[in-house]
PDB file of N, CA and C in Angstrom:
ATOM      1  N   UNK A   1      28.511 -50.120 -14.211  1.00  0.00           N
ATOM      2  CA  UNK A   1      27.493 -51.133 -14.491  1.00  0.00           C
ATOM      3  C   UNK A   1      28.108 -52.274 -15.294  1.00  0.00           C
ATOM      4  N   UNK A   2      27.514 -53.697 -15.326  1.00  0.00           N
ATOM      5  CA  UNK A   2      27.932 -54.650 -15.816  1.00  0.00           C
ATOM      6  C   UNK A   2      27.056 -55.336 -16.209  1.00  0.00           C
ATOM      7  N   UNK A   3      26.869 -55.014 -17.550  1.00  0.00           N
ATOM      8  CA  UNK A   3      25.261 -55.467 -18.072  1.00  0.00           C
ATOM      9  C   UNK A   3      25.947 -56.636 -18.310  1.00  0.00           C
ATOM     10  N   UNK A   4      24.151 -57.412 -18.569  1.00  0.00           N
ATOM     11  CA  UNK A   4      23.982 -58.790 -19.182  1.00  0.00           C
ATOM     12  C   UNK A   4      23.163 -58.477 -20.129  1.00  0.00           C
ATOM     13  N   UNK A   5      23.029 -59.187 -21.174  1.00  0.00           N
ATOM     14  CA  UNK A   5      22.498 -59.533 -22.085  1.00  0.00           C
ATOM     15  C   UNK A   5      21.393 -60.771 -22.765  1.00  0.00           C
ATOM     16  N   UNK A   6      20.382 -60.533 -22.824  1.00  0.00           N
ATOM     17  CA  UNK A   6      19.282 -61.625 -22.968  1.00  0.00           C
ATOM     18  C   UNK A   6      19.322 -62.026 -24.316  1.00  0.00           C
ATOM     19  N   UNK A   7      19.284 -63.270 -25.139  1.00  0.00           N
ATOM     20  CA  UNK A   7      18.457 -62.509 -26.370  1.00  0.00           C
ATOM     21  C   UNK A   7      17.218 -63.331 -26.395  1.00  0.00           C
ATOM     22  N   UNK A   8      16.465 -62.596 -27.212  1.00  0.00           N
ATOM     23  CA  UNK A   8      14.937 -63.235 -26.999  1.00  0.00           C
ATOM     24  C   UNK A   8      14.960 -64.503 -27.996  1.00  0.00           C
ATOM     25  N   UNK A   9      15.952 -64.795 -29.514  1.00  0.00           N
ATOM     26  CA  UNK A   9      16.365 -65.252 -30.255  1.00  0.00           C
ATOM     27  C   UNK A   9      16.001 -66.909 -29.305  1.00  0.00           C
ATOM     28  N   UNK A  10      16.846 -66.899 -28.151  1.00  0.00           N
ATOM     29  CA  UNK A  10      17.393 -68.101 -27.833  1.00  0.00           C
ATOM     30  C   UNK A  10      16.067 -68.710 -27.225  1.00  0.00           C
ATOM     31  N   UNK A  11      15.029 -68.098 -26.789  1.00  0.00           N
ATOM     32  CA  UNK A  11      13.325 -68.306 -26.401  1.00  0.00           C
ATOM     33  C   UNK A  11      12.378 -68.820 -27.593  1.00  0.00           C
ATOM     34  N   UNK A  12      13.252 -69.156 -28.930  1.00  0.00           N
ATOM     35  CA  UNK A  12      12.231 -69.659 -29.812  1.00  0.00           C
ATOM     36  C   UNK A  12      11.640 -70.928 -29.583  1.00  0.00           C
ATOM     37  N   UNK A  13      10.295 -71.128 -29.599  1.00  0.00           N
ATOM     38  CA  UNK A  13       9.586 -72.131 -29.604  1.00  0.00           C
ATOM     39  C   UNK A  13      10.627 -73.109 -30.312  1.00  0.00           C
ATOM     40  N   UNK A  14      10.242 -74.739 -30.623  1.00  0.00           N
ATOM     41  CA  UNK A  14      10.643 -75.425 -31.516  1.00  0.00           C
ATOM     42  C   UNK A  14      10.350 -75.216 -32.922  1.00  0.00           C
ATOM     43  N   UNK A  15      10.676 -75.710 -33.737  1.00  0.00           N
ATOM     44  CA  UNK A  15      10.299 -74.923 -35.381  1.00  0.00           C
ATOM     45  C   UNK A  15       8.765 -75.441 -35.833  1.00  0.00           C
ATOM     46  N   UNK A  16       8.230 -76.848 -34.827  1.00  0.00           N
ATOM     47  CA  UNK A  16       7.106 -77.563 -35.485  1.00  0.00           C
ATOM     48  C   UNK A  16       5.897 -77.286 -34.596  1.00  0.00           C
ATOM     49  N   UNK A  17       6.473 -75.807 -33.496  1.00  0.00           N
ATOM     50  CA  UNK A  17       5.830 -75.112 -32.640  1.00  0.00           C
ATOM     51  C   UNK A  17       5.535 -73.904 -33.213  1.00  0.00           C
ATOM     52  N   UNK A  18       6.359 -73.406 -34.385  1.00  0.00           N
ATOM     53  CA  UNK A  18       6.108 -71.927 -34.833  1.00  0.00           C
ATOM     54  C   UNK A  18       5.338 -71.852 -35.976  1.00  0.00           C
ATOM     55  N   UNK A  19       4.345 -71.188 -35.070  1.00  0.00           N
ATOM     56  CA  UNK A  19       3.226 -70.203 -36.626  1.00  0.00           C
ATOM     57  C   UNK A  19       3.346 -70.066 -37.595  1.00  0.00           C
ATOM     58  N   UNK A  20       2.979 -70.345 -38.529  1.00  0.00           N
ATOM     59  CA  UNK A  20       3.054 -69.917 -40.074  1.00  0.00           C
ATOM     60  C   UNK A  20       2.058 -68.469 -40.205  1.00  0.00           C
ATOM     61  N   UNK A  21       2.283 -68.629 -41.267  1.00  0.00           N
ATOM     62  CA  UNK A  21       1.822 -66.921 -42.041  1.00  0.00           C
ATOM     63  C   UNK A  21       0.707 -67.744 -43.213  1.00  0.00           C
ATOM     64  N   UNK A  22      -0.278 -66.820 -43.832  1.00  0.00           N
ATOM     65  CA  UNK A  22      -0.807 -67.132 -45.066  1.00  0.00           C
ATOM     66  C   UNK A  22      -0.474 -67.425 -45.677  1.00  0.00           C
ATOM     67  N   UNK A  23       0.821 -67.864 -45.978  1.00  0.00           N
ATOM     68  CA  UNK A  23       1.635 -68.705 -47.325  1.00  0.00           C
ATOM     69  C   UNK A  23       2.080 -69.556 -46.718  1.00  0.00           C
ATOM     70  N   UNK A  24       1.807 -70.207 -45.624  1.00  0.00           N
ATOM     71  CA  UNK A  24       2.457 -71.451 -44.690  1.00  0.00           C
ATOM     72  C   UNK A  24       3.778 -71.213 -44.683  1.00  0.00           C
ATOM     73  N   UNK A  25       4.447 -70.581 -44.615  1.00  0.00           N
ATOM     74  CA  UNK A  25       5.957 -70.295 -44.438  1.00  0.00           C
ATOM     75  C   UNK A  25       5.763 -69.597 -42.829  1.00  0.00           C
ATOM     76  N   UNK A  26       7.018 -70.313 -42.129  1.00  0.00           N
ATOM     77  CA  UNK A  26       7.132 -70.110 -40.806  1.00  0.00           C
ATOM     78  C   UNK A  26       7.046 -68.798 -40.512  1.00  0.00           C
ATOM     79  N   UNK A  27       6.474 -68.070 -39.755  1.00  0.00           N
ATOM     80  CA  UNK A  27       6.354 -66.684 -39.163  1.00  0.00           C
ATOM     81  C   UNK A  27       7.160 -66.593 -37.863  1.00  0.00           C
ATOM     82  N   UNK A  28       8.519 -66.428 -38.365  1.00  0.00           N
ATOM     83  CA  UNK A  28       9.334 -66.251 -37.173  1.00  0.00           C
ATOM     84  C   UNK A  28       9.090 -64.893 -36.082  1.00  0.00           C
ATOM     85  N   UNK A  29       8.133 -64.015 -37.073  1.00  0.00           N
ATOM     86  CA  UNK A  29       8.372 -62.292 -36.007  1.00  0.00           C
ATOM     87  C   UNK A  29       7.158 -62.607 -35.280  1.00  0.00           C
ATOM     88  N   UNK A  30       5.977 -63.574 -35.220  1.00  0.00           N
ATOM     89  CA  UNK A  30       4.728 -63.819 -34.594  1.00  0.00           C
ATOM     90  C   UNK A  30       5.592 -63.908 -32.794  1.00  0.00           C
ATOM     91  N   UNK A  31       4.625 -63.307 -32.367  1.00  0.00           N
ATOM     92  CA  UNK A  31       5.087 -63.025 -30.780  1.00  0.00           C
ATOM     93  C   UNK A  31       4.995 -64.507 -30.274  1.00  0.00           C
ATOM     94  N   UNK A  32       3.673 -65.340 -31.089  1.00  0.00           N
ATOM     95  CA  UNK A  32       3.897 -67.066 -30.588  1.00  0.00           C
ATOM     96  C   UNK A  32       5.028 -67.836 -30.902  1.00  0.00           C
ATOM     97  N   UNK A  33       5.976 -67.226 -31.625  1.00  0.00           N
ATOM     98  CA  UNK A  33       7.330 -67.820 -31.964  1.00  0.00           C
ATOM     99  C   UNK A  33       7.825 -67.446 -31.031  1.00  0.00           C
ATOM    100  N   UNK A  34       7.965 -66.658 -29.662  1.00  0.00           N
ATOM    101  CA  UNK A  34       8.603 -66.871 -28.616  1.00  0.00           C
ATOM    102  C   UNK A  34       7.739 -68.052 -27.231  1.00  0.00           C
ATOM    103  N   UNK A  35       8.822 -68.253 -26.256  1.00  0.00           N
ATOM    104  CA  UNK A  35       8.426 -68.928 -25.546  1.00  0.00           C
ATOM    105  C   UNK A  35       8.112 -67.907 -24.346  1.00  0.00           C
ATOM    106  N   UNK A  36       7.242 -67.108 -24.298  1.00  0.00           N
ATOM    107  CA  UNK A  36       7.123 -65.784 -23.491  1.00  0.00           C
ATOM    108  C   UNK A  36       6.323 -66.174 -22.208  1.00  0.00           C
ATOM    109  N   UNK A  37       6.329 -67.230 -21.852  1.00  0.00           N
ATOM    110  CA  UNK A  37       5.963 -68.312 -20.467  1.00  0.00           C
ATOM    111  C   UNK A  37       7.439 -68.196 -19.897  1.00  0.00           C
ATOM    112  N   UNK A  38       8.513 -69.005 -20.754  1.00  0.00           N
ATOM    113  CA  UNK A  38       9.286 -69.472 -19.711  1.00  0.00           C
ATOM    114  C   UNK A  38      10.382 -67.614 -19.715  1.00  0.00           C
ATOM    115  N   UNK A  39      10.564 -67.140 -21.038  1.00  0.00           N
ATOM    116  CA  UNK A  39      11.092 -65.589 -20.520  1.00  0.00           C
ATOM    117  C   UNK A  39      10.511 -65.328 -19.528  1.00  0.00           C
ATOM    118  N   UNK A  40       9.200 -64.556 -19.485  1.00  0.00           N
ATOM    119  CA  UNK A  40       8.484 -63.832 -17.995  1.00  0.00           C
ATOM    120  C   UNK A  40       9.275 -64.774 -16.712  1.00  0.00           C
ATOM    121  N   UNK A  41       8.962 -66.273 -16.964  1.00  0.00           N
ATOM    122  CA  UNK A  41       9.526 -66.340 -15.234  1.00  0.00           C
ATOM    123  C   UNK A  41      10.830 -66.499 -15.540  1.00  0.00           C
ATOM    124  N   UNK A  42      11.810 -66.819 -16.357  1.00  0.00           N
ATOM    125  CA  UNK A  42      13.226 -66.126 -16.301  1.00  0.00           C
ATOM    126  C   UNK A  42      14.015 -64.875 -15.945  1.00  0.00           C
ATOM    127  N   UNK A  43      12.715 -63.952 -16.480  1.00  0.00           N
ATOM    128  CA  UNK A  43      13.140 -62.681 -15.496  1.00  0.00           C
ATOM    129  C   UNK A  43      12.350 -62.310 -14.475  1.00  0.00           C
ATOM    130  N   UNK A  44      11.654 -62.383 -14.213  1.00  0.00           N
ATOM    131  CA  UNK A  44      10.889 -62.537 -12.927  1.00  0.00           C
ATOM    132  C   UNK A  44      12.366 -63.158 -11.467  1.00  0.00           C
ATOM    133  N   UNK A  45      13.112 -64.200 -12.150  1.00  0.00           N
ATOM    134  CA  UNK A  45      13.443 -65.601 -11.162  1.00  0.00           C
ATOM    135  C   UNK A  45      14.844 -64.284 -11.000  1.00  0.00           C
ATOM    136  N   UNK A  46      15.472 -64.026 -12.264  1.00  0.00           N
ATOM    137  CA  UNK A  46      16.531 -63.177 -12.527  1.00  0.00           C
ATOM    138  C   UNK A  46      16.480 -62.055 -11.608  1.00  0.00           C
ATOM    139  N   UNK A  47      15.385 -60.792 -11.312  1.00  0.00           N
ATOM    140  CA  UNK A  47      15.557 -60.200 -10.597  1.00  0.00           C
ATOM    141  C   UNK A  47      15.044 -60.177  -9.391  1.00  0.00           C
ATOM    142  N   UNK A  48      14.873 -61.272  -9.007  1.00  0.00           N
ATOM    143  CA  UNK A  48      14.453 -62.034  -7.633  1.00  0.00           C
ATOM    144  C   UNK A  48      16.334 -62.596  -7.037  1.00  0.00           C
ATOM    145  N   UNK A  49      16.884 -62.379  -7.824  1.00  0.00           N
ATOM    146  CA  UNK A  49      18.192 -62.613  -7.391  1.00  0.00           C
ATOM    147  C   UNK A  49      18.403 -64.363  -7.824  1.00  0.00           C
ATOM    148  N   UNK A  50      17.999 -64.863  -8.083  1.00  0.00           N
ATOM    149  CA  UNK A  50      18.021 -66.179  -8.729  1.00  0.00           C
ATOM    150  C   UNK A  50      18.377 -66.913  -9.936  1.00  0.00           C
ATOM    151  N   UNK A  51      18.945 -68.175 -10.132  1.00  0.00           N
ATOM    152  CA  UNK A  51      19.691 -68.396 -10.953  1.00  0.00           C
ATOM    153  C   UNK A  51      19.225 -69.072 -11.787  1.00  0.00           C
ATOM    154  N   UNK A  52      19.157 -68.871 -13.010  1.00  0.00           N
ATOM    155  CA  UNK A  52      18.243 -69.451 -14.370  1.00  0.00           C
ATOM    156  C   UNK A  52      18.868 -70.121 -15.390  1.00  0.00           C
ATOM    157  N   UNK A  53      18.773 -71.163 -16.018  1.00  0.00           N
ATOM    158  CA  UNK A  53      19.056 -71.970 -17.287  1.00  0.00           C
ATOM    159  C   UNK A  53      18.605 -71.665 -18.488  1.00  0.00           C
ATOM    160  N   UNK A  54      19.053 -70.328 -18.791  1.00  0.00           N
ATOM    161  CA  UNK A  54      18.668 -70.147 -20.181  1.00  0.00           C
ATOM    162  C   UNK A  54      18.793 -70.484 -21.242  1.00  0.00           C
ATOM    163  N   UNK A  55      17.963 -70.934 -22.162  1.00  0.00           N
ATOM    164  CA  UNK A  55      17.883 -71.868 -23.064  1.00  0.00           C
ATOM    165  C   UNK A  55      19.026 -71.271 -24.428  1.00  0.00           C
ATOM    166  N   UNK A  56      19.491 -72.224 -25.042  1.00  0.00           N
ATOM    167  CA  UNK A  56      20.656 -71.910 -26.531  1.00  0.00           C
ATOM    168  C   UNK A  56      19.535 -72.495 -27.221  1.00  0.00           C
ATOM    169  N   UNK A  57      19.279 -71.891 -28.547  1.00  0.00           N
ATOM    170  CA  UNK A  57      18.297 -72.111 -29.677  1.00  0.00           C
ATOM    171  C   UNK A  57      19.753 -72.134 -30.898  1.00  0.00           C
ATOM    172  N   UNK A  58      19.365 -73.454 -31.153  1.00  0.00           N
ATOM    173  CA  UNK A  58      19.986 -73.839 -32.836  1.00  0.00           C
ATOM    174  C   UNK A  58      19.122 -73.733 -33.801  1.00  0.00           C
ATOM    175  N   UNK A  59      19.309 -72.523 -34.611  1.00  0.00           N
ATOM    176  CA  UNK A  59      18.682 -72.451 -35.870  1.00  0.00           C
ATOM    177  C   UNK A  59      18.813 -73.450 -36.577  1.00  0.00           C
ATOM    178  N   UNK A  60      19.859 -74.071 -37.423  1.00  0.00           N
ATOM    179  CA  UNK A  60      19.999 -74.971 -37.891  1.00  0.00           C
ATOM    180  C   UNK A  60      18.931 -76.494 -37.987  1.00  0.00           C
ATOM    181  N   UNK A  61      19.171 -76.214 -36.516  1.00  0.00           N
ATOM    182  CA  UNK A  61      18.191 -78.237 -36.289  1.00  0.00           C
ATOM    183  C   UNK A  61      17.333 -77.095 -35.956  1.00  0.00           C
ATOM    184  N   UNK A  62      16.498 -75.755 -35.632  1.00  0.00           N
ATOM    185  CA  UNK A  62      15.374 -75.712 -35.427  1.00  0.00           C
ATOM    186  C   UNK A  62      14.454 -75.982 -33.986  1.00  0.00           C
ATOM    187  N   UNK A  63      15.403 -76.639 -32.983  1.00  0.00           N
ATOM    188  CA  UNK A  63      14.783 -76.429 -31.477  1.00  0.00           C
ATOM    189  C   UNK A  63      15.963 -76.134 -30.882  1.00  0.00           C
ATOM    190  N   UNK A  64      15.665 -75.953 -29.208  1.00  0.00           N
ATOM    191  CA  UNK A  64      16.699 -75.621 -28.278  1.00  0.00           C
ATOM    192  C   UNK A  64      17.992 -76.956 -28.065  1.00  0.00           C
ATOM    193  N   UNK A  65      18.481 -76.376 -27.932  1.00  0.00           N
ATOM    194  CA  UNK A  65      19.669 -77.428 -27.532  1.00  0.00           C
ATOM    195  C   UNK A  65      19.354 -77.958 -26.059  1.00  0.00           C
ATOM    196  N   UNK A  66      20.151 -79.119 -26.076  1.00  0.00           N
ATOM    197  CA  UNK A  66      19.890 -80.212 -24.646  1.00  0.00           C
ATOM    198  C   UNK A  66      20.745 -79.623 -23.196  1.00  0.00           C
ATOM    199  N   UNK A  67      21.390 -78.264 -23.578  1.00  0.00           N
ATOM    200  CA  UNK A  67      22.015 -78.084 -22.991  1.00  0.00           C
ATOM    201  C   UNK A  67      22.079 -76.177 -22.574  1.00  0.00           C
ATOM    202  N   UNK A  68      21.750 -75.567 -21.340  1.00  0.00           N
ATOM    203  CA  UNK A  68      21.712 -74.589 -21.291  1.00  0.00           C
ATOM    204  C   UNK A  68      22.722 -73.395 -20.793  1.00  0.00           C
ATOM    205  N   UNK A  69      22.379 -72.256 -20.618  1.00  0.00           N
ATOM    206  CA  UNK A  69      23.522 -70.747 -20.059  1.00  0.00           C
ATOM    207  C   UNK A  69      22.811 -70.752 -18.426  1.00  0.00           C
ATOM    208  N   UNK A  70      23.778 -70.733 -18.027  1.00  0.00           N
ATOM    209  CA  UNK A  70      23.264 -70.610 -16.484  1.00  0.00           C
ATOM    210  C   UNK A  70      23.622 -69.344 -16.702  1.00  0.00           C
ATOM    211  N   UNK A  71      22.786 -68.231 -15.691  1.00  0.00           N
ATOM    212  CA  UNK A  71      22.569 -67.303 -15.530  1.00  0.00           C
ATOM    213  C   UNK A  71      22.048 -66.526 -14.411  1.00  0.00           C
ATOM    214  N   UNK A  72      23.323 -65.781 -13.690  1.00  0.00           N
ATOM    215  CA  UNK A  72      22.484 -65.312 -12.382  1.00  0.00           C
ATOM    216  C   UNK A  72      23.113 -63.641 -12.440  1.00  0.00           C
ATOM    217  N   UNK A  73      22.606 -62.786 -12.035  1.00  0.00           N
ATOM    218  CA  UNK A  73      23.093 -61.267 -11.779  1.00  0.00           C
ATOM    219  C   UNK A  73      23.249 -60.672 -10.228  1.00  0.00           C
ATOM    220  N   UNK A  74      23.797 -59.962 -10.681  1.00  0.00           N
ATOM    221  CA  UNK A  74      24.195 -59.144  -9.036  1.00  0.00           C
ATOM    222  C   UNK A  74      23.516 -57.734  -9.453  1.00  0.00           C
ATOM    223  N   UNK A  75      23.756 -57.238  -7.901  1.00  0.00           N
ATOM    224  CA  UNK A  75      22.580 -55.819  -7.522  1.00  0.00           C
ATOM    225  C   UNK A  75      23.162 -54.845  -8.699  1.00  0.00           C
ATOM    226  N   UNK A  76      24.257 -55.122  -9.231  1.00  0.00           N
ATOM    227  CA  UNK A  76      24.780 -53.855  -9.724  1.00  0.00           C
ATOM    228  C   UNK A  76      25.257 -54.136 -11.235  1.00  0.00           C
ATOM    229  N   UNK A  77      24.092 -55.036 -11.938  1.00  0.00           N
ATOM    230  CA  UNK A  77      23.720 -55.619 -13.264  1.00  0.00           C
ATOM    231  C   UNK A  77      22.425 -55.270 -13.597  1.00  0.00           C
ATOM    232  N   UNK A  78      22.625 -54.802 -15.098  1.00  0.00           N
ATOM    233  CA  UNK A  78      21.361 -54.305 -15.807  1.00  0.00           C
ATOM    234  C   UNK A  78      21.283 -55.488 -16.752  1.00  0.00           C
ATOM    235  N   UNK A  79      20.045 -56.003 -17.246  1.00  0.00           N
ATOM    236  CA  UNK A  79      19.681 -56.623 -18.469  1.00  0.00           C
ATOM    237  C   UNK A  79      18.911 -55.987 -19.113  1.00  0.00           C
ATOM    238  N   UNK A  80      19.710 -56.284 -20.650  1.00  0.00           N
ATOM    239  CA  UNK A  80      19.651 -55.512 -22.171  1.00  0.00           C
ATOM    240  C   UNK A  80      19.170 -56.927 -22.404  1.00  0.00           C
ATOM    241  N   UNK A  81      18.016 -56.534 -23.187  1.00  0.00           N
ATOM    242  CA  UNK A  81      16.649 -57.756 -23.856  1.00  0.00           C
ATOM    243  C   UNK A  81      17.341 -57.171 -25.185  1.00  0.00           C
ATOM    244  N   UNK A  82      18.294 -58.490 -26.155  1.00  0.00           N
ATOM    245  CA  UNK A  82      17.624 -58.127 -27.406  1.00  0.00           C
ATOM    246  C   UNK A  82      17.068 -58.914 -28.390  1.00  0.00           C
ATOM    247  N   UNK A  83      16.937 -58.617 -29.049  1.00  0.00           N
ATOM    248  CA  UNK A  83      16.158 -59.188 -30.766  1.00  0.00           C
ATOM    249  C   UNK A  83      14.783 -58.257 -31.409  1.00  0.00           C
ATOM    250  N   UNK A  84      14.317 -58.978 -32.043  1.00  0.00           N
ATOM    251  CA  UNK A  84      13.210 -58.369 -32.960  1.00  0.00           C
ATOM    252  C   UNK A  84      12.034 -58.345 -31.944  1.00  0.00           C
ATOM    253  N   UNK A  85      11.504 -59.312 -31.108  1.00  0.00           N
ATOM    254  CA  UNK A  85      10.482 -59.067 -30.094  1.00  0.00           C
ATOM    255  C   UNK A  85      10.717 -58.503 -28.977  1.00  0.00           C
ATOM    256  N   UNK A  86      11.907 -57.641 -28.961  1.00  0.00           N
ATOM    257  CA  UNK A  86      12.380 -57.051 -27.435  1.00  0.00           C
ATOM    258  C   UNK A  86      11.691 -55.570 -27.624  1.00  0.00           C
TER     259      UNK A  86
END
């Protein structure tokens, strides 16, 4: 096998997109801090045999970068989802 690797990390909303908590401090573990629209049809497109632009998330500046991971698998590739919402 020749896994791939997702991380859910790189699906974060923008930072002025993410939830806060009762102390207005960003709630990064809120499931709305992912972008779980464009994941579902990323893997959906992924094991449809199809090739996807998965997004790079800069913590730093706080949104995705302008620039993405192309990403396609073969019959004899597993994807490992990770992070805290996997």
């Amino acid at each position: 096998m020749r896994p791939v690797t997702i991380s859910l990390d790189d699906y974060f909303v923008n930072r002025e997109l993410t939830p806060k908590d009762e102390n207005g401090e960003y709630d990064f573990e809120a499931l709305e801090a992912i972008d779980i629209k464009l994941f579902n049809q990323h893997l959906a497109e992924l094991t449809a045999g199809k090739e996807v632009d998965v997004p790079i998330f800069n913590f730093p500046n706080g949104c995705r970068e302008s620039f993405c991971r192309k990403l396609k698998i073969d019959e004899d590739q597993i994807i490992i989802i990770e992070g805290i919402h996997g």
